[in-house]
C-alpha atoms as a PDB file:
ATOM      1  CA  UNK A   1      16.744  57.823 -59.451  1.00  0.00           C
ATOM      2  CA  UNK A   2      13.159  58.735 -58.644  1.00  0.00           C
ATOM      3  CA  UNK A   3      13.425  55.400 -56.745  1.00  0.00           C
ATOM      4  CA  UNK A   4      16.126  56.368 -54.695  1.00  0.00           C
ATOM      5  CA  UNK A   5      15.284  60.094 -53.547  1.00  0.00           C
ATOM      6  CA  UNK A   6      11.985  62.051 -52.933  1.00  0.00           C
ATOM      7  CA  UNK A   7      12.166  65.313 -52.873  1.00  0.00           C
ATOM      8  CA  UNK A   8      11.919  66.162 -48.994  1.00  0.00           C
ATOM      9  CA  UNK A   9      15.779  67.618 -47.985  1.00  0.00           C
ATOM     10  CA  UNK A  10      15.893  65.254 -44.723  1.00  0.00           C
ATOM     11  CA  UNK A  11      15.187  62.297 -46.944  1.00  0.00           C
ATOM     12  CA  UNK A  12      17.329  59.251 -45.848  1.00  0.00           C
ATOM     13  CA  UNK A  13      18.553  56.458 -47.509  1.00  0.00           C
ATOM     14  CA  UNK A  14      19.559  53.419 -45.885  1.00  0.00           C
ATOM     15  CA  UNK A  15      19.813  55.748 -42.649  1.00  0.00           C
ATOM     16  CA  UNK A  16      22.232  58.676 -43.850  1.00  0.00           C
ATOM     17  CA  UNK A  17      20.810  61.340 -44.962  1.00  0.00           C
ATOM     18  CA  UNK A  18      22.178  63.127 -48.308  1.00  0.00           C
ATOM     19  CA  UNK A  19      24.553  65.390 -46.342  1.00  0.00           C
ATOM     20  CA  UNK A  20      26.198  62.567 -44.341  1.00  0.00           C
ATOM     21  CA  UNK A  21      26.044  60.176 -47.645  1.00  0.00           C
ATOM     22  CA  UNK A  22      27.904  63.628 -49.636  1.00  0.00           C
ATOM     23  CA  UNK A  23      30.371  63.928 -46.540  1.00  0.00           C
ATOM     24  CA  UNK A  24      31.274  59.916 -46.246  1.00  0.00           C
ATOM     25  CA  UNK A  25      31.513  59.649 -50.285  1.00  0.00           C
ATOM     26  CA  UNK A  26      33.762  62.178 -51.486  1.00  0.00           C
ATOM     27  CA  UNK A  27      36.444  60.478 -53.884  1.00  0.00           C
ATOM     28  CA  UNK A  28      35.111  60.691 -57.264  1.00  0.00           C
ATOM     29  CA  UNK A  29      34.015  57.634 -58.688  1.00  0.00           C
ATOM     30  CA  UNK A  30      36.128  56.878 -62.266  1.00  0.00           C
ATOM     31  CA  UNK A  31      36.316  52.886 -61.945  1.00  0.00           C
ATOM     32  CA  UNK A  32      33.277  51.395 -63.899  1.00  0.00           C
ATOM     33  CA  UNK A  33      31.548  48.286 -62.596  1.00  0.00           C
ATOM     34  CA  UNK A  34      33.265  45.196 -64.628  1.00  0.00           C
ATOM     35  CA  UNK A  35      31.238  41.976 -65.496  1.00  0.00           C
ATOM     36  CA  UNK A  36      27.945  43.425 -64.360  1.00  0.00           C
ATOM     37  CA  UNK A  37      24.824  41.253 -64.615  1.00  0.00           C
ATOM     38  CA  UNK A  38      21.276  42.233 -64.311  1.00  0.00           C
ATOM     39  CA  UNK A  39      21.040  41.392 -61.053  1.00  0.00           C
ATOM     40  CA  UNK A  40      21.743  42.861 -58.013  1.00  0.00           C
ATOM     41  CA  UNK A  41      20.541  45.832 -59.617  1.00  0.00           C
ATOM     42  CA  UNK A  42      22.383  49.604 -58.851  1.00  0.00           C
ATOM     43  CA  UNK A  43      22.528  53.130 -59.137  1.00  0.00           C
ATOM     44  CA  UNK A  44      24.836  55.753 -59.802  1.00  0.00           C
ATOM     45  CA  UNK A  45      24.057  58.010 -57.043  1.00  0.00           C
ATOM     46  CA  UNK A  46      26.088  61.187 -58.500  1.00  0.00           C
ATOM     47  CA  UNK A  47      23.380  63.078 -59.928  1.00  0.00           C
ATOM     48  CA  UNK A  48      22.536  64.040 -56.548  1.00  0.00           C
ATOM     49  CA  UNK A  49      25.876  64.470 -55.880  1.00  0.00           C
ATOM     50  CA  UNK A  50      27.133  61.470 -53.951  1.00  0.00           C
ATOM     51  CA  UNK A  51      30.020  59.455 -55.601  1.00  0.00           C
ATOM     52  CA  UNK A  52      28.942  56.014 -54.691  1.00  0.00           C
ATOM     53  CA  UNK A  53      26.133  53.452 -55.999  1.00  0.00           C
ATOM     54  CA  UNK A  54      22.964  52.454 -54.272  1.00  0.00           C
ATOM     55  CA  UNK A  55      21.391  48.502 -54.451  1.00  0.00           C
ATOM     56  CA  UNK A  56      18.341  46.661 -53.336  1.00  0.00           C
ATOM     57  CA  UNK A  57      18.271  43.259 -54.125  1.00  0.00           C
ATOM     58  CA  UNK A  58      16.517  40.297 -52.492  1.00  0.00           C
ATOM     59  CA  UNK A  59      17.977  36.885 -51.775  1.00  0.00           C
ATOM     60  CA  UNK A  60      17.220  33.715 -50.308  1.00  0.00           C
ATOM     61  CA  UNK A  61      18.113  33.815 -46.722  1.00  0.00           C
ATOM     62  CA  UNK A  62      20.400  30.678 -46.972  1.00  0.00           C
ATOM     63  CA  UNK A  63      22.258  32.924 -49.149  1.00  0.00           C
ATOM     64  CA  UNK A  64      23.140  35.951 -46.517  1.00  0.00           C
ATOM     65  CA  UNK A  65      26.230  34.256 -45.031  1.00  0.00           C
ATOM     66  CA  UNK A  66      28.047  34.306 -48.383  1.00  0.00           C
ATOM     67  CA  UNK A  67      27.020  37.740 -49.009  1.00  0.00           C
ATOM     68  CA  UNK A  68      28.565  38.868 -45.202  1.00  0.00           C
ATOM     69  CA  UNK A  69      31.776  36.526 -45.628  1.00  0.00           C
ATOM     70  CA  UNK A  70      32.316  38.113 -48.948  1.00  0.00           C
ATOM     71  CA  UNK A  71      31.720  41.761 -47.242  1.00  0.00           C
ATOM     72  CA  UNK A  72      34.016  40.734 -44.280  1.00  0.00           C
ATOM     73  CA  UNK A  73      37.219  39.424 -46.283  1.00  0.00           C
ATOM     74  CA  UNK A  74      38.345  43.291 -47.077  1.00  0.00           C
ATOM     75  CA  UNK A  75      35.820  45.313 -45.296  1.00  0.00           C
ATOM     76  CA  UNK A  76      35.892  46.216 -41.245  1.00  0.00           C
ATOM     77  CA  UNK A  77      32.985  47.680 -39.432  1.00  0.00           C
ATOM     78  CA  UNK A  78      33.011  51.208 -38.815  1.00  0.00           C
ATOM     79  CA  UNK A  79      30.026  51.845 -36.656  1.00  0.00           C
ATOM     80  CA  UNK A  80      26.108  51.328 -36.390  1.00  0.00           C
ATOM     81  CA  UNK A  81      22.970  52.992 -35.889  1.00  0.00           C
ATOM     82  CA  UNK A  82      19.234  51.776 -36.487  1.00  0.00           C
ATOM     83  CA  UNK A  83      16.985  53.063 -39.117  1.00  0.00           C
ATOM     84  CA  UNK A  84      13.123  52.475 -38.978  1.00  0.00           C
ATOM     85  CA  UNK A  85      13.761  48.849 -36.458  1.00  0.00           C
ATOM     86  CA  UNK A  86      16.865  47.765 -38.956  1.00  0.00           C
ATOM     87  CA  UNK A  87      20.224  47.815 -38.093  1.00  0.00           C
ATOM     88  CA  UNK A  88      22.993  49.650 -40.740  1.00  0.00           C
ATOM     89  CA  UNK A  89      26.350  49.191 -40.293  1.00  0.00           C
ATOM     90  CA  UNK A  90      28.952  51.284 -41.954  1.00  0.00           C
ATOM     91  CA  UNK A  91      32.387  49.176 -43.287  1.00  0.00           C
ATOM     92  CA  UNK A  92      35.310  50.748 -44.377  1.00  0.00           C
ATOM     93  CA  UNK A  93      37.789  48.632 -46.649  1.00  0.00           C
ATOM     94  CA  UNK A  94      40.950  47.528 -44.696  1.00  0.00           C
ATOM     95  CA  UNK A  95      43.191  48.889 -47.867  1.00  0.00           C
ATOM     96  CA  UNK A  96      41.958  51.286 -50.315  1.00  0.00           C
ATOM     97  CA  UNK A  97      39.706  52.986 -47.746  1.00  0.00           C
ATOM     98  CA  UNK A  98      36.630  52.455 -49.980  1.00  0.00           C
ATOM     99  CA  UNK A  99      33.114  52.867 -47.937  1.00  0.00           C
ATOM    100  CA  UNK A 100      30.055  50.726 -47.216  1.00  0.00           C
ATOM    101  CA  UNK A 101      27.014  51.208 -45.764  1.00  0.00           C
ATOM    102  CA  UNK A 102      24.750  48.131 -45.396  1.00  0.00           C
ATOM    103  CA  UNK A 103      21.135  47.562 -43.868  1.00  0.00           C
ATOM    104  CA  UNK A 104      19.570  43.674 -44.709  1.00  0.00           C
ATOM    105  CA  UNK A 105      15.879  43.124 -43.511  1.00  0.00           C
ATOM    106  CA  UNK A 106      13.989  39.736 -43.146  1.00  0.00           C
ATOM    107  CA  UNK A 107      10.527  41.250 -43.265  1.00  0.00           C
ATOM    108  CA  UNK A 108       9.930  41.269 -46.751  1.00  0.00           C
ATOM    109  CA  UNK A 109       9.033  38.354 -49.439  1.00  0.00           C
ATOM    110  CA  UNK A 110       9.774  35.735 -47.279  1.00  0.00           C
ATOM    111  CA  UNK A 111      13.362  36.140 -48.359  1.00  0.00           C
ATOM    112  CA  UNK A 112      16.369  38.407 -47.088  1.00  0.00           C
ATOM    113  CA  UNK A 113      16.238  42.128 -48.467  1.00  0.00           C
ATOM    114  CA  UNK A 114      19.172  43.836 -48.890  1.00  0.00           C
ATOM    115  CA  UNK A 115      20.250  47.719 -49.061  1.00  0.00           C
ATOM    116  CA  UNK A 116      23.589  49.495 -49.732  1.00  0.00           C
ATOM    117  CA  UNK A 117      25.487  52.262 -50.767  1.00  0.00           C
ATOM    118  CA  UNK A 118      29.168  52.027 -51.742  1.00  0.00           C
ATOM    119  CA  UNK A 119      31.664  53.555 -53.771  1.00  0.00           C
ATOM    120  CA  UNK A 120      33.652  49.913 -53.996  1.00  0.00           C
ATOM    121  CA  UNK A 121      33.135  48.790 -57.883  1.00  0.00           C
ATOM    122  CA  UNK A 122      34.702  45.826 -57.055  1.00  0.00           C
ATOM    123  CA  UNK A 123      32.418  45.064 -54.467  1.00  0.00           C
ATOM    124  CA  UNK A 124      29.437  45.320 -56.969  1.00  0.00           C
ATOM    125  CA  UNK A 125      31.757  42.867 -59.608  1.00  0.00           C
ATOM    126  CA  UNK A 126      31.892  40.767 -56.686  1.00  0.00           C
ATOM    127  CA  UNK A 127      28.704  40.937 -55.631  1.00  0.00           C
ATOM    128  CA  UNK A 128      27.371  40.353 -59.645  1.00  0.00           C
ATOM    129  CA  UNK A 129      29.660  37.210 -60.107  1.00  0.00           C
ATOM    130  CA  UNK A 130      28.569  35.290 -57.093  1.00  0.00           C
ATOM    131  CA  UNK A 131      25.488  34.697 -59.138  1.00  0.00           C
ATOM    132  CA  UNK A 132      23.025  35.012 -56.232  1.00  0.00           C
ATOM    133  CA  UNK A 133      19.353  34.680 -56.890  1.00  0.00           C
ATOM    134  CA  UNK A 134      16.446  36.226 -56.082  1.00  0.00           C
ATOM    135  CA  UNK A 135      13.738  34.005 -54.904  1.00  0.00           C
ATOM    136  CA  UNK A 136      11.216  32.630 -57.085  1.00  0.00           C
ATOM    137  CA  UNK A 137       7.559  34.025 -56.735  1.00  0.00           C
ATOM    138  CA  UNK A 138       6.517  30.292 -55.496  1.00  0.00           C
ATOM    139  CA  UNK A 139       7.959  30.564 -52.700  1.00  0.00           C
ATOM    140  CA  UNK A 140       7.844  34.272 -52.036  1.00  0.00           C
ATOM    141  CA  UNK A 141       3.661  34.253 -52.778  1.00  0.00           C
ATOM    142  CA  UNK A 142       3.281  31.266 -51.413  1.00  0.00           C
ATOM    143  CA  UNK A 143      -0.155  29.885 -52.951  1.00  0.00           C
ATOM    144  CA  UNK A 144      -0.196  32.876 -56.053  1.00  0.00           C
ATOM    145  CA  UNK A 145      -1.464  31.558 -59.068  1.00  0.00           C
ATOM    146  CA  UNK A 146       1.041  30.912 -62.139  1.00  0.00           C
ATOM    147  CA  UNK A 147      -1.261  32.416 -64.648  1.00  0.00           C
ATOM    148  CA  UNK A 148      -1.821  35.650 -62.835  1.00  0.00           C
ATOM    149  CA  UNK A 149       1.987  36.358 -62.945  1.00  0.00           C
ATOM    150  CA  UNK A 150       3.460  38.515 -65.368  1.00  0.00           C
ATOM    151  CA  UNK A 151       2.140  41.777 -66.790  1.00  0.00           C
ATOM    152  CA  UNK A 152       0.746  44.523 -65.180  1.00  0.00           C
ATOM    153  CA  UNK A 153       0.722  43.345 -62.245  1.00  0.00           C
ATOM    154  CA  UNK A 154       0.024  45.728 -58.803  1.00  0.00           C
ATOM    155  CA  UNK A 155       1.017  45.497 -55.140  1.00  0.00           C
ATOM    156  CA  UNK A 156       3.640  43.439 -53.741  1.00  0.00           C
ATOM    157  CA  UNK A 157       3.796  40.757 -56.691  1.00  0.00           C
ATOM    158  CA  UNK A 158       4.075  43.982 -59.022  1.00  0.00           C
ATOM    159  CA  UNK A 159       6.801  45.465 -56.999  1.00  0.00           C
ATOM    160  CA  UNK A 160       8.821  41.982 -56.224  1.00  0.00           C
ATOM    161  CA  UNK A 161       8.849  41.426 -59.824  1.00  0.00           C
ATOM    162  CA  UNK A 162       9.452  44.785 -60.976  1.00  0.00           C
ATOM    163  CA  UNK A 163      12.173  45.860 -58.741  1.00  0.00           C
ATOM    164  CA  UNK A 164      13.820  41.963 -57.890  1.00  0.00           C
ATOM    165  CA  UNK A 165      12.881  39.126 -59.571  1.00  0.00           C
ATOM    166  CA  UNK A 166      12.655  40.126 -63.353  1.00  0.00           C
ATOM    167  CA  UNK A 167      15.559  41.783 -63.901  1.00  0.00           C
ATOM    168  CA  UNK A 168      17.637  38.828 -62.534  1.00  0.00           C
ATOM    169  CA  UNK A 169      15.663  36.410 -64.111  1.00  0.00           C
ATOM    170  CA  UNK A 170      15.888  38.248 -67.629  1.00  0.00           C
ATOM    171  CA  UNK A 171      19.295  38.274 -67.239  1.00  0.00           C
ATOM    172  CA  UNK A 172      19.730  33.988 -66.614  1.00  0.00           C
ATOM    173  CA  UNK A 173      20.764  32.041 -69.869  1.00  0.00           C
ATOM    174  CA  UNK A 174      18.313  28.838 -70.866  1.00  0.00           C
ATOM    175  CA  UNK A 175      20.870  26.636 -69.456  1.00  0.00           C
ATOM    176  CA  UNK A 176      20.860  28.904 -65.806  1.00  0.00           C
ATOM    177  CA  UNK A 177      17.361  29.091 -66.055  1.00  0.00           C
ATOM    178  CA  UNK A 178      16.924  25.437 -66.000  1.00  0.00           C
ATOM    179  CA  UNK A 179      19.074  25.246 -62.949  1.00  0.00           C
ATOM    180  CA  UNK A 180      17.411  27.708 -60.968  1.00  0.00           C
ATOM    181  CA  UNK A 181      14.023  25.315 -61.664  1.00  0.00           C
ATOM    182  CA  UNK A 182      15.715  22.307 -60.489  1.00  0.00           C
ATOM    183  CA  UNK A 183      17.001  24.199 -57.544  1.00  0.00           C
ATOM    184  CA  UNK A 184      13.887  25.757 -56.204  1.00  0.00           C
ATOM    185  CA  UNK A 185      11.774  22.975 -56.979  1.00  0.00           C
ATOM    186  CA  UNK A 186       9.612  24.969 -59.738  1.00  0.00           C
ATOM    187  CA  UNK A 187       6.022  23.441 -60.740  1.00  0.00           C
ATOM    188  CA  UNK A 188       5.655  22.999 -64.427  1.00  0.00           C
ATOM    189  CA  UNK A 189       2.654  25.842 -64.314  1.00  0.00           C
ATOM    190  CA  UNK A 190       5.173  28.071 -63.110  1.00  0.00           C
ATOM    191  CA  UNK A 191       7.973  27.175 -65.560  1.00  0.00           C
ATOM    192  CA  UNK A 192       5.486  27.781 -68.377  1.00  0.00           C
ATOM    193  CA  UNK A 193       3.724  31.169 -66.603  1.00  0.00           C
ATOM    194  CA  UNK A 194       7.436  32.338 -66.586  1.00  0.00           C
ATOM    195  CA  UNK A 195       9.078  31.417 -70.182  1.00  0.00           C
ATOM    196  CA  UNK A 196       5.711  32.874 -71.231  1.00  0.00           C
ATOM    197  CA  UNK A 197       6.713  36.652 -69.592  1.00  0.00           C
ATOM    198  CA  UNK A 198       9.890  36.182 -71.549  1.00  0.00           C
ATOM    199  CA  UNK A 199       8.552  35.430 -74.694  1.00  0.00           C
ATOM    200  CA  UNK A 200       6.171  38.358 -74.574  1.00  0.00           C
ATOM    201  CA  UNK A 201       9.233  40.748 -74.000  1.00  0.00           C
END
């Protein structure tokens, strides 16, 4: 949660402050997320008194045009505003009224960053069984070495792997980690470095 909010009252997240985000989200939340992965990662943002759950999760651009199609099926845009140079745009959902407020950012990680608040669980199920990946640090670090990944690691690679990439690839199976090598093209010294950080879990 200490993620989410500082401590300063005008603090904003994605854009709304915690008035507005109180104000937009006031059903109670009783439906828990079903079939929900590691990865995207959430949070319940009730103990500071908003019913709805807050993500970051990064993806591989190719991957942001599933992500809107899937958003655009039930949801309908509401409105926008901009929020430090990114655009959010607030959906509603065409029947049961649930909200969404969405912000995605190409200026991280060489990848597509995405941030949202809703109160749809089904939206997070949906959003969990697409099975969408973050990208691998070879491609995000371009020219990082294997070895030095993993641990305590600082700065960006410490943040992109404590806040993105290890908790969805914890969460893959041998058989969906083998995949994801084939698909991104992983180097044996990477494939090692990594099933390494797992076995020292």
């Amino acid at each position: 949660m200490k993620k989410v909010f500082k401590t300063t009252p005008e603090e904003q997240i994605v854009g709304y402050s915690v008035v507005e985000l109180k104000s937009i989200f006031g059903i109670t939340i009783t439906e828990a997320v079903a079939g929900h992965r590691n990865y995207p990662v959430y949070s319940a943002l009730t103990p500071a008194g908003i019913q709805a759950y807050y993500s970051s999760f990064v993806i591989d651009k190719a991957e942001v045009a599933g992500v809107e199609n899937l958003i655009n099926e039930r949801f309908s845009p509401v409105n926008e505003r901009v929020f430090n140079g990114l655009v959010v745009t607030r959906f509603q959902h065409r029947l049961s009224g649930e909200q969404l407020i969405l912000s995605i950012s190409y200026k991280e990680f060489n990848s597509a960053t995405i941030r949202l608040v809703t109160n749809s669980s089904q939206l997070l199920s949906r959003l969990s069984e697409t099975k969408i990946a973050a990208p691998p640090p070879w491609l995000v670090f371009d020219g990082y070495e294997a070895s030095w990944w993993g641990g305590d690691m600082q700065g960006a690679q410490g943040f992109y792997n404590d806040n993105y990439f290890f908790p969805f690839f914890s969460s893959l199976s041998p058989a969906e980690r083998t995949a994801y090598y084939a698909r991104y093209s992983a180097p044996e010294e990477w494939i090692r470095s990594l099933e390494l950080t797992l076995d020292l879990e």
